[in-house]
PDB file of N, CA and C in Angstrom:
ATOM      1  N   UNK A   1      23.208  18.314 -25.510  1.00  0.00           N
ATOM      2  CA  UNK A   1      21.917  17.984 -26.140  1.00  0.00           C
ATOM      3  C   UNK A   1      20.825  17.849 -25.083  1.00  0.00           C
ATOM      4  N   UNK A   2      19.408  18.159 -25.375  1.00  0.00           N
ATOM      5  CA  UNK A   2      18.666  18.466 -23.994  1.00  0.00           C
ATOM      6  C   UNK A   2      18.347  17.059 -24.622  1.00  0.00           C
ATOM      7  N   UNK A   3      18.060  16.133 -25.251  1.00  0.00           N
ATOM      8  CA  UNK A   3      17.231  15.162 -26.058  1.00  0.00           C
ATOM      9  C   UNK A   3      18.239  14.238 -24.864  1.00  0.00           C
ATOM     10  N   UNK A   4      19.457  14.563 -24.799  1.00  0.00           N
ATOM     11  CA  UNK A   4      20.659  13.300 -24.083  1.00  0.00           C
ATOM     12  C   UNK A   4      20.139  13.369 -22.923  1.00  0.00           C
ATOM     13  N   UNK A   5      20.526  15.135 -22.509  1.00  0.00           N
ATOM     14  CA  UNK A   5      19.899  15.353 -20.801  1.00  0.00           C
ATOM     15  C   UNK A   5      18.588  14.168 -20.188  1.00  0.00           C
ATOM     16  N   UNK A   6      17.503  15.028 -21.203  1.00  0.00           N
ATOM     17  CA  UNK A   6      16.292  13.984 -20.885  1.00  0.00           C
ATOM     18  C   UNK A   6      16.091  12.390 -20.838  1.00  0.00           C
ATOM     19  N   UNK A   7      16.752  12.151 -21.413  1.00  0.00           N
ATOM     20  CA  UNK A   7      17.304  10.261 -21.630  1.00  0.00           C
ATOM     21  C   UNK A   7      17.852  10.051 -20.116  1.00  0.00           C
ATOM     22  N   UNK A   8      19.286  11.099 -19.594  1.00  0.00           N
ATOM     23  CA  UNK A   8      19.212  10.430 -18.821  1.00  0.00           C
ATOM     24  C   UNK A   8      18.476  10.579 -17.115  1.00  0.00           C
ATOM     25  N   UNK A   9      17.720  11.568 -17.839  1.00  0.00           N
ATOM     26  CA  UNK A   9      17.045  12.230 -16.298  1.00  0.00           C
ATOM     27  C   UNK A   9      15.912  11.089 -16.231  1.00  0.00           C
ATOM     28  N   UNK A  10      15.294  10.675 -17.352  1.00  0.00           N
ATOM     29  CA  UNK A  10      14.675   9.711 -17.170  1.00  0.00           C
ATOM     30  C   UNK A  10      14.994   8.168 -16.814  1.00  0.00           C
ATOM     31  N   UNK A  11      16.288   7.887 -17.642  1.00  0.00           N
ATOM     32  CA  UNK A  11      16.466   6.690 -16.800  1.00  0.00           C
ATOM     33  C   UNK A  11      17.008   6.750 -15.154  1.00  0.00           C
ATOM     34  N   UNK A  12      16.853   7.672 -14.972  1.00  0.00           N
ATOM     35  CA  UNK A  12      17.609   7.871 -13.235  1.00  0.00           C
ATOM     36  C   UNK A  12      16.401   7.720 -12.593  1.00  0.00           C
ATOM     37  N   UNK A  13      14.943   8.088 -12.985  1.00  0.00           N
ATOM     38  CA  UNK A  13      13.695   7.804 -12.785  1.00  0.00           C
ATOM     39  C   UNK A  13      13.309   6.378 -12.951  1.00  0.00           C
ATOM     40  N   UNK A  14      13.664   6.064 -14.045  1.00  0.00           N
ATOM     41  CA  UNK A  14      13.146   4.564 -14.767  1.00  0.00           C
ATOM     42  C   UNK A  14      14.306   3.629 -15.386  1.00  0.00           C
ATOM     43  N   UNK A  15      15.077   3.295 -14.381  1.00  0.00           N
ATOM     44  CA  UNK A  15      16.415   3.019 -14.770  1.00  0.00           C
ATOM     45  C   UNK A  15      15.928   1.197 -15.594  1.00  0.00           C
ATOM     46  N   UNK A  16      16.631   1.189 -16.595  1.00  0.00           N
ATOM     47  CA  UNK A  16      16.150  -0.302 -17.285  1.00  0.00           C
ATOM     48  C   UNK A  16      17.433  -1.270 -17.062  1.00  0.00           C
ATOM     49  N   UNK A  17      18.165  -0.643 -16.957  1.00  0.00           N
ATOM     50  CA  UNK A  17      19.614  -1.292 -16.807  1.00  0.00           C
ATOM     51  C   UNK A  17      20.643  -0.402 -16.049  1.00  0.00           C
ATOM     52  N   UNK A  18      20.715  -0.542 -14.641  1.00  0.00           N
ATOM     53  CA  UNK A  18      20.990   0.198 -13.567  1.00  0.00           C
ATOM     54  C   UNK A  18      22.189   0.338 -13.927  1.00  0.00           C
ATOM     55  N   UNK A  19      23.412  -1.064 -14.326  1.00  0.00           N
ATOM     56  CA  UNK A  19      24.573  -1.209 -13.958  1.00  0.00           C
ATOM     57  C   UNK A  19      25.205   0.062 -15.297  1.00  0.00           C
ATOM     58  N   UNK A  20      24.516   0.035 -16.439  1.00  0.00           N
ATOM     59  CA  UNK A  20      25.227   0.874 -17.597  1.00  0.00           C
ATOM     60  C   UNK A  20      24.461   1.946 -17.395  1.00  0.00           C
ATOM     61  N   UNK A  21      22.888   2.592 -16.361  1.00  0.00           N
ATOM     62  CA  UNK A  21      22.876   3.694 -16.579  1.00  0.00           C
ATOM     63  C   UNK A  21      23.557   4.346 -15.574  1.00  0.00           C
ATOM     64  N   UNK A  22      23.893   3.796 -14.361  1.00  0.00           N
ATOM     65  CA  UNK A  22      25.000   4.575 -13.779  1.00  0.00           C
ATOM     66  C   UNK A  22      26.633   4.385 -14.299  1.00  0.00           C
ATOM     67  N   UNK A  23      26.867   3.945 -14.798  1.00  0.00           N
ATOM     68  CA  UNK A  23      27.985   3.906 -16.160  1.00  0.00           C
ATOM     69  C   UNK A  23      27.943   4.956 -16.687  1.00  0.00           C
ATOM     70  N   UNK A  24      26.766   4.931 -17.404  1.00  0.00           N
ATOM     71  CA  UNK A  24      26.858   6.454 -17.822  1.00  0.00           C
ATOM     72  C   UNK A  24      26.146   7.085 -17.281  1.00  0.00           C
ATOM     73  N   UNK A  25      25.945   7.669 -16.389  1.00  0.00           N
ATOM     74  CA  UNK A  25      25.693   8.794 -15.350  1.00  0.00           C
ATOM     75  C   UNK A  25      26.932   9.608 -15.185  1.00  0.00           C
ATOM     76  N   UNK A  26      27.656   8.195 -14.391  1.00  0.00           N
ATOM     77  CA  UNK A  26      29.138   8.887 -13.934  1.00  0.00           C
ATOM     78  C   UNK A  26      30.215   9.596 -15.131  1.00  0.00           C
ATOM     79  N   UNK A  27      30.124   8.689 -16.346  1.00  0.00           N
ATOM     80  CA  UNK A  27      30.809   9.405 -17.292  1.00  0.00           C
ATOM     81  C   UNK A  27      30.380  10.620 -18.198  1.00  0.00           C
ATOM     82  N   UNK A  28      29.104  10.816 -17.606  1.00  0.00           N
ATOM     83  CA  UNK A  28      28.414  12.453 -17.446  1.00  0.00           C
ATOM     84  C   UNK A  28      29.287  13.173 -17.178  1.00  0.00           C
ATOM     85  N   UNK A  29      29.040  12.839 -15.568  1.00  0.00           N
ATOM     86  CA  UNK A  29      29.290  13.865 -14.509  1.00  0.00           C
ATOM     87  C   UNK A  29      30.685  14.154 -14.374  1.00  0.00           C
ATOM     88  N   UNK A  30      31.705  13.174 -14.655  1.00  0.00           N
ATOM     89  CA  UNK A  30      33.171  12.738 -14.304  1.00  0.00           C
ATOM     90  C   UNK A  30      33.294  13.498 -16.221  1.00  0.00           C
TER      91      UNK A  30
END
């Protein structure tokens, strides 16, 4: 979904909650 992509390209920009957006970053990428 580009709508997901963009969510999280933006919180990697504007992270609001670091600890769950690299949570899910990694369970992106992994």
């Amino acid at each position: 979904n580009i709508n997901n992509l963009d969510k999280k390209i933006d919180s990697l920009f504007m992270p609001v909650k670091p600890d769950s957006r690299l949570e899910e970053i990694g369970r992106g990428v992994l």
